[in-house]
C-alpha atoms as a PDB file:
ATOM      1  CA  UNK A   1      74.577   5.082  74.023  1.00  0.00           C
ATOM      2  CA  UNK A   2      72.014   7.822  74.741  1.00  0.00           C
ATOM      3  CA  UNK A   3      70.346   8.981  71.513  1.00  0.00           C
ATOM      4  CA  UNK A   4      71.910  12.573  71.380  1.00  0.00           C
ATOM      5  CA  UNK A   5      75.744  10.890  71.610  1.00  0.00           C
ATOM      6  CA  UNK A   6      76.060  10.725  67.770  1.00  0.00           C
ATOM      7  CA  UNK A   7      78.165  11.933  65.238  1.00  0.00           C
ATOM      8  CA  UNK A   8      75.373  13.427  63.316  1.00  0.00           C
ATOM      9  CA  UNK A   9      73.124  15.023  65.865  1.00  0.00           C
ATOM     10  CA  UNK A  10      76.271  16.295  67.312  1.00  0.00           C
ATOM     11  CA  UNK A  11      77.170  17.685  64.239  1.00  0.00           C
ATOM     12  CA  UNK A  12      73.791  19.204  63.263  1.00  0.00           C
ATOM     13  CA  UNK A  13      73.913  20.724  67.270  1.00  0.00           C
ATOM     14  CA  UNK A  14      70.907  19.383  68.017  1.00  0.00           C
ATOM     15  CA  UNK A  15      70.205  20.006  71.902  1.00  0.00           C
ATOM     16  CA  UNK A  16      68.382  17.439  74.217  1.00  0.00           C
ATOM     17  CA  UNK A  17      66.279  19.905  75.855  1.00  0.00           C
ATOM     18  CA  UNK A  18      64.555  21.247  72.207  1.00  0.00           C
ATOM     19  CA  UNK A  19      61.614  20.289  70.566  1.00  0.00           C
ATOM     20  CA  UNK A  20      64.158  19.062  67.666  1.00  0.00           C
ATOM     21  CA  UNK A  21      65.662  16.627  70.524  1.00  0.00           C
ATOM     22  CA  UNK A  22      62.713  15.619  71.791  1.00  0.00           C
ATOM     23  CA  UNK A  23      61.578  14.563  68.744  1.00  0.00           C
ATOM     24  CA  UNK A  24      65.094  12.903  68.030  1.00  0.00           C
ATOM     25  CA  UNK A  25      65.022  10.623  70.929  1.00  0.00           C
ATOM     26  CA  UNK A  26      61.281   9.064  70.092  1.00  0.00           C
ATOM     27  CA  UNK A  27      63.561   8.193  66.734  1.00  0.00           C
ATOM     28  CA  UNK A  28      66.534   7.117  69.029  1.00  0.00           C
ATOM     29  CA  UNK A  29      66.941   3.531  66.975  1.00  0.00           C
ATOM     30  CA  UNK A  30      67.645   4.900  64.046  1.00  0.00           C
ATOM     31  CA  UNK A  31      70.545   7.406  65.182  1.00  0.00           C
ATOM     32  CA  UNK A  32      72.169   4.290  67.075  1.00  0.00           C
ATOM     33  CA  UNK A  33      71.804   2.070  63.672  1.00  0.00           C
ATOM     34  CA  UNK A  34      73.403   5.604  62.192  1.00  0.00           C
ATOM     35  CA  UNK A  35      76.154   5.500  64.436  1.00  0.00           C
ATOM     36  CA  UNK A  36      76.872   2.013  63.895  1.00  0.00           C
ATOM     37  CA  UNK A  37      76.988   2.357  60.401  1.00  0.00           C
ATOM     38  CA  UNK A  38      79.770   5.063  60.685  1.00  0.00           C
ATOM     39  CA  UNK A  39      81.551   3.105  62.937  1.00  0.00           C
ATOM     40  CA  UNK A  40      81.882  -0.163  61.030  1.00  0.00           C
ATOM     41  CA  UNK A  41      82.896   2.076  57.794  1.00  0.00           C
ATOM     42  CA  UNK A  42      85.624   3.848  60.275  1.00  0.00           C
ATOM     43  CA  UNK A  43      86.634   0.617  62.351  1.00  0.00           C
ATOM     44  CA  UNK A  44      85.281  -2.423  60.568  1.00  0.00           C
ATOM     45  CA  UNK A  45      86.633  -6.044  61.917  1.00  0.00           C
ATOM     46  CA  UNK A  46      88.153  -6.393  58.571  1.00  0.00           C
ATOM     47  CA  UNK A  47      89.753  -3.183  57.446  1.00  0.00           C
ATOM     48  CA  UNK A  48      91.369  -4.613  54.492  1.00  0.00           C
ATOM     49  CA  UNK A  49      94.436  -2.490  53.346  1.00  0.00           C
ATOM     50  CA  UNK A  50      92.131   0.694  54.454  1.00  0.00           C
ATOM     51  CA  UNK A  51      93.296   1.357  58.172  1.00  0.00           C
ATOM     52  CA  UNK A  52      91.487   3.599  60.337  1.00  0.00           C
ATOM     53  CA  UNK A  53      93.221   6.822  60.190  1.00  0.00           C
ATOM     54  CA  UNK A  54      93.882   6.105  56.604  1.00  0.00           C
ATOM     55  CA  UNK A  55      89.696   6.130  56.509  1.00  0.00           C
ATOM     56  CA  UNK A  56      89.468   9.016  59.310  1.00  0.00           C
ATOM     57  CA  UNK A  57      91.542  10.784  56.547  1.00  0.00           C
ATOM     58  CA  UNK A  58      88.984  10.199  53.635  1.00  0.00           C
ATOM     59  CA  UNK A  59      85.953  10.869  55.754  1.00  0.00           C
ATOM     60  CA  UNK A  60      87.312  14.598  56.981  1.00  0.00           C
ATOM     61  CA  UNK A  61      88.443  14.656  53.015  1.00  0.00           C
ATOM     62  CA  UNK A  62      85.054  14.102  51.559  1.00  0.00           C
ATOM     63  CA  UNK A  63      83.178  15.866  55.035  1.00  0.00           C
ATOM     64  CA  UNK A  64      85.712  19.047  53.615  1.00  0.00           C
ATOM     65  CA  UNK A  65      84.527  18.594  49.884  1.00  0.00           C
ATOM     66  CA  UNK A  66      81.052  18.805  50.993  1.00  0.00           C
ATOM     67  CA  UNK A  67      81.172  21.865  53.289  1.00  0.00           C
ATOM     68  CA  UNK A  68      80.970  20.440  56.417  1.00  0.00           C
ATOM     69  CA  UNK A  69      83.807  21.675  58.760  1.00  0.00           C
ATOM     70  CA  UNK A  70      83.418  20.541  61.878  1.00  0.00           C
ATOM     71  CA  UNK A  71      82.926  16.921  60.802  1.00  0.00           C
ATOM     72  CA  UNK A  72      85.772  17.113  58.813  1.00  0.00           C
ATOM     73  CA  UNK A  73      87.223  18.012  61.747  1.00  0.00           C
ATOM     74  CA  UNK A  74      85.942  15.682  63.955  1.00  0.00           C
ATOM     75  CA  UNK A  75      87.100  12.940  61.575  1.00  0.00           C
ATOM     76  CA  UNK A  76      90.404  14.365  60.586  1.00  0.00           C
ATOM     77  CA  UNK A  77      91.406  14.014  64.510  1.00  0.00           C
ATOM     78  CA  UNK A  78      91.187  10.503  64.557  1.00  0.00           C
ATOM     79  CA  UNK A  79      93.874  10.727  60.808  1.00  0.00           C
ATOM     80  CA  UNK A  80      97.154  10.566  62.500  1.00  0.00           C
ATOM     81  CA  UNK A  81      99.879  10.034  59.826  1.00  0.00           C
ATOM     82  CA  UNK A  82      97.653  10.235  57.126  1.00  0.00           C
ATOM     83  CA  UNK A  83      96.100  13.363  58.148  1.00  0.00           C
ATOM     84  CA  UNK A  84      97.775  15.674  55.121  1.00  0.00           C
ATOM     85  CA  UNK A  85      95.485  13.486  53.063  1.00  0.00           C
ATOM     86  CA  UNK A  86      91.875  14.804  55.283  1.00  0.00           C
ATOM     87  CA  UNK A  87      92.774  18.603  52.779  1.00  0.00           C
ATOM     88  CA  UNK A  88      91.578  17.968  49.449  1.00  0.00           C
ATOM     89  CA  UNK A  89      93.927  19.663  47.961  1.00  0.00           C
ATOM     90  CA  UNK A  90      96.894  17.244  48.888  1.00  0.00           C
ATOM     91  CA  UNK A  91      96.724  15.239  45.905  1.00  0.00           C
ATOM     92  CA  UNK A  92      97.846  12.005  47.816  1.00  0.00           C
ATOM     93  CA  UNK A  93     100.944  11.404  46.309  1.00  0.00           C
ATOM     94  CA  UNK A  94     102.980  11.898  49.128  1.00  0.00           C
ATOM     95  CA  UNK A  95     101.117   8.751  50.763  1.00  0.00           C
ATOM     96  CA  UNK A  96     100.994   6.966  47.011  1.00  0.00           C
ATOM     97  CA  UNK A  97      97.493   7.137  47.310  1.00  0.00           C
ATOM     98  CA  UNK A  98      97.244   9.510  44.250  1.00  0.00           C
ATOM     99  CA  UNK A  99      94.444   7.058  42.878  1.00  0.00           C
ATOM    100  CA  UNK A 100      92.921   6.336  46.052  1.00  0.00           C
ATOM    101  CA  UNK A 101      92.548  10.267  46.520  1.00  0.00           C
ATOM    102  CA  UNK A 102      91.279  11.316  43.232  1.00  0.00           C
ATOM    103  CA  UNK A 103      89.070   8.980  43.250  1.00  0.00           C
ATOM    104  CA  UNK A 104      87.135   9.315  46.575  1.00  0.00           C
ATOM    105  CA  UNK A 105      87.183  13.128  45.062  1.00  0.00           C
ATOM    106  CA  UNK A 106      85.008  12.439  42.565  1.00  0.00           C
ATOM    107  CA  UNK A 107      83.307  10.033  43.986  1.00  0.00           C
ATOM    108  CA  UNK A 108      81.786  12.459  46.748  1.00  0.00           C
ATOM    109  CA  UNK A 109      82.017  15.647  44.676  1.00  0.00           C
ATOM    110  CA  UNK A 110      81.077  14.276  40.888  1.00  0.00           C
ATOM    111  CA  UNK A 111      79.223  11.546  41.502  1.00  0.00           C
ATOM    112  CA  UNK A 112      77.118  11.245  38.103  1.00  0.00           C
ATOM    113  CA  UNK A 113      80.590  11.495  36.262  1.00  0.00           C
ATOM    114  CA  UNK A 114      81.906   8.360  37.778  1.00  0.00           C
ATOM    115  CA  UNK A 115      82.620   5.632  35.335  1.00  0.00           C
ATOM    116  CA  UNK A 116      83.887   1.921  34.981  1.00  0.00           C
ATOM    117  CA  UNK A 117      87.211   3.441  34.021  1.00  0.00           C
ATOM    118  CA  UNK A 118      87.180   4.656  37.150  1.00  0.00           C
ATOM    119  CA  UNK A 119      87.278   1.436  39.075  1.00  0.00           C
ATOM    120  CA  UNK A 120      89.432   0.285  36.354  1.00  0.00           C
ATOM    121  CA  UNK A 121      92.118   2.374  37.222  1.00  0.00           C
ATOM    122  CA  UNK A 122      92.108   1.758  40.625  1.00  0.00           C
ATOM    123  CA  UNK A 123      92.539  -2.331  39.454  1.00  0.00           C
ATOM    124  CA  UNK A 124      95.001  -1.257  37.748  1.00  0.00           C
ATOM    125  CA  UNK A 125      96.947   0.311  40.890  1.00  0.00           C
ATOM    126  CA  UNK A 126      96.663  -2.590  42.607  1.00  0.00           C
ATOM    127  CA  UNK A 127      93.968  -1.956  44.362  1.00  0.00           C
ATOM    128  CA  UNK A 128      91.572  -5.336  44.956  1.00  0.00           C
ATOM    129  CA  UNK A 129      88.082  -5.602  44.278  1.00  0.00           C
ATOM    130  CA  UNK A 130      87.061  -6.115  48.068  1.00  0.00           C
ATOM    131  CA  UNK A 131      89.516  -2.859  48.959  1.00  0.00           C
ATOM    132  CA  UNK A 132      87.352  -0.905  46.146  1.00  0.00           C
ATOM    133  CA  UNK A 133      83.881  -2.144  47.735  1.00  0.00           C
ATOM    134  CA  UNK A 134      85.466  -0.513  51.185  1.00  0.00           C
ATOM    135  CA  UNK A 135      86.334   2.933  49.656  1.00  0.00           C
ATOM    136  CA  UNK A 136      82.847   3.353  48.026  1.00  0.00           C
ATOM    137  CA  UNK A 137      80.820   1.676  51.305  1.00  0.00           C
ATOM    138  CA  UNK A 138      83.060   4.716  53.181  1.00  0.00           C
ATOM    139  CA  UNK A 139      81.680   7.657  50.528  1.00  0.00           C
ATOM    140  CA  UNK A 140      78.320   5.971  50.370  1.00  0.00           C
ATOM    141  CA  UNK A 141      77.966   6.749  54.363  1.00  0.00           C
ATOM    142  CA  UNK A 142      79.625  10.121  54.256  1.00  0.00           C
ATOM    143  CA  UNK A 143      76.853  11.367  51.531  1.00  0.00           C
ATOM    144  CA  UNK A 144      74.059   9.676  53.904  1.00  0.00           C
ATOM    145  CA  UNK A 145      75.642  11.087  57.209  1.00  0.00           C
ATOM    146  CA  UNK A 146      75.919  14.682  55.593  1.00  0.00           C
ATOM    147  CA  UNK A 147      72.201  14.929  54.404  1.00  0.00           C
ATOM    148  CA  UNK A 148      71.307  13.674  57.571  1.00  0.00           C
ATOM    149  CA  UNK A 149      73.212  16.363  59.002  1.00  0.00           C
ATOM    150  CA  UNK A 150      71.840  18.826  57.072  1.00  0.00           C
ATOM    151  CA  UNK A 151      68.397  18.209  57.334  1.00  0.00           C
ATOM    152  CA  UNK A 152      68.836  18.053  61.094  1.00  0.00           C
ATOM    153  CA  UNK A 153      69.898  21.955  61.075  1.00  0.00           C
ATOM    154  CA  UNK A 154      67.318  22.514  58.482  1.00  0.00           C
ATOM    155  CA  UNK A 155      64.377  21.328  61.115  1.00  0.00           C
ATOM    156  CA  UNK A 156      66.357  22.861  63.809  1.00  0.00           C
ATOM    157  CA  UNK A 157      66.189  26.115  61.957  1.00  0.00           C
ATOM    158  CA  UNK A 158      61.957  26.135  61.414  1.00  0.00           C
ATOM    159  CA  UNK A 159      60.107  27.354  64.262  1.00  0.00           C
ATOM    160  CA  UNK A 160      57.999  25.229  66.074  1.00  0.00           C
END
């Protein structure tokens, strides 16, 4: 993979022929650990009840919450039937994933009010501990991926 095929310099526009790209690909390792990071959150070996689109769904979902379009859109093409569920305001109960929904909402968009009860009630739906790790491991990379992304288009906006 050549250091510039990435979700998040792709994202953040970033141009091979630039300064900004230039300067990416003496950092090329850590864009290709990046990328593999998103890709075992998306398509890990062991998905657990979380399928792919079901977490292409989430990702545009939380890349929507946060502002960031063209991820979300990038993600949300990759949802297939779950893609109702990449708008944050489908509430998920369509899928009966009301729970799941509302709480990768606050999750990426109120963070510092998440609480035990929180995970509780996702126990409480049924949902197993290892399934619970996978939704927060998914919203854990989509906060990294975005400030990434958005500190890429900050630099690429300073003049050199």
């Amino acid at each position: 993979m050549m250091a510039l095929d990435t979700t998040a310099l792709n994202s953040a526009g970033i141009a091979p022929d630039t300064a900004l790209g230039k300067a990416v690909a003496g950092r090329a390792q850590v864009f290709r650990m990046t990328q593999d990071a998103e890709d075992a959150v998306l398509r890990p070996r062991d998905a657990g009840a979380w399928p792919h689109p079901l977490r292409a769904a989430l990702a545009a979902r939380i890349a929507r919450l946060n502002d960031e379009g063209a991820l979300a859109a990038r993600y949300a093409a990759d949802a297939g039937e779950f893609a109702p569920l990449a708008d944050p305001e489908a509430d998920g109960q369509a899928q009966g994933l009301a729970h799941v929904a509302a709480f990768m909402d606050k999750v990426a968009a109120d963070t510092r009010h998440v609480a035990a009860g929180d995970v509780a009630g996702l126990q409480a739906a049924g949902v197993a501990d290892a399934d619970i790790v996978r939704l927060a491991e998914l919203n854990a990379f989509l906060a990294y991926q975005i400030r990434v992304i958005a500190g890429l288009r900050l630099m690429k906006a300073v003049p050199a």
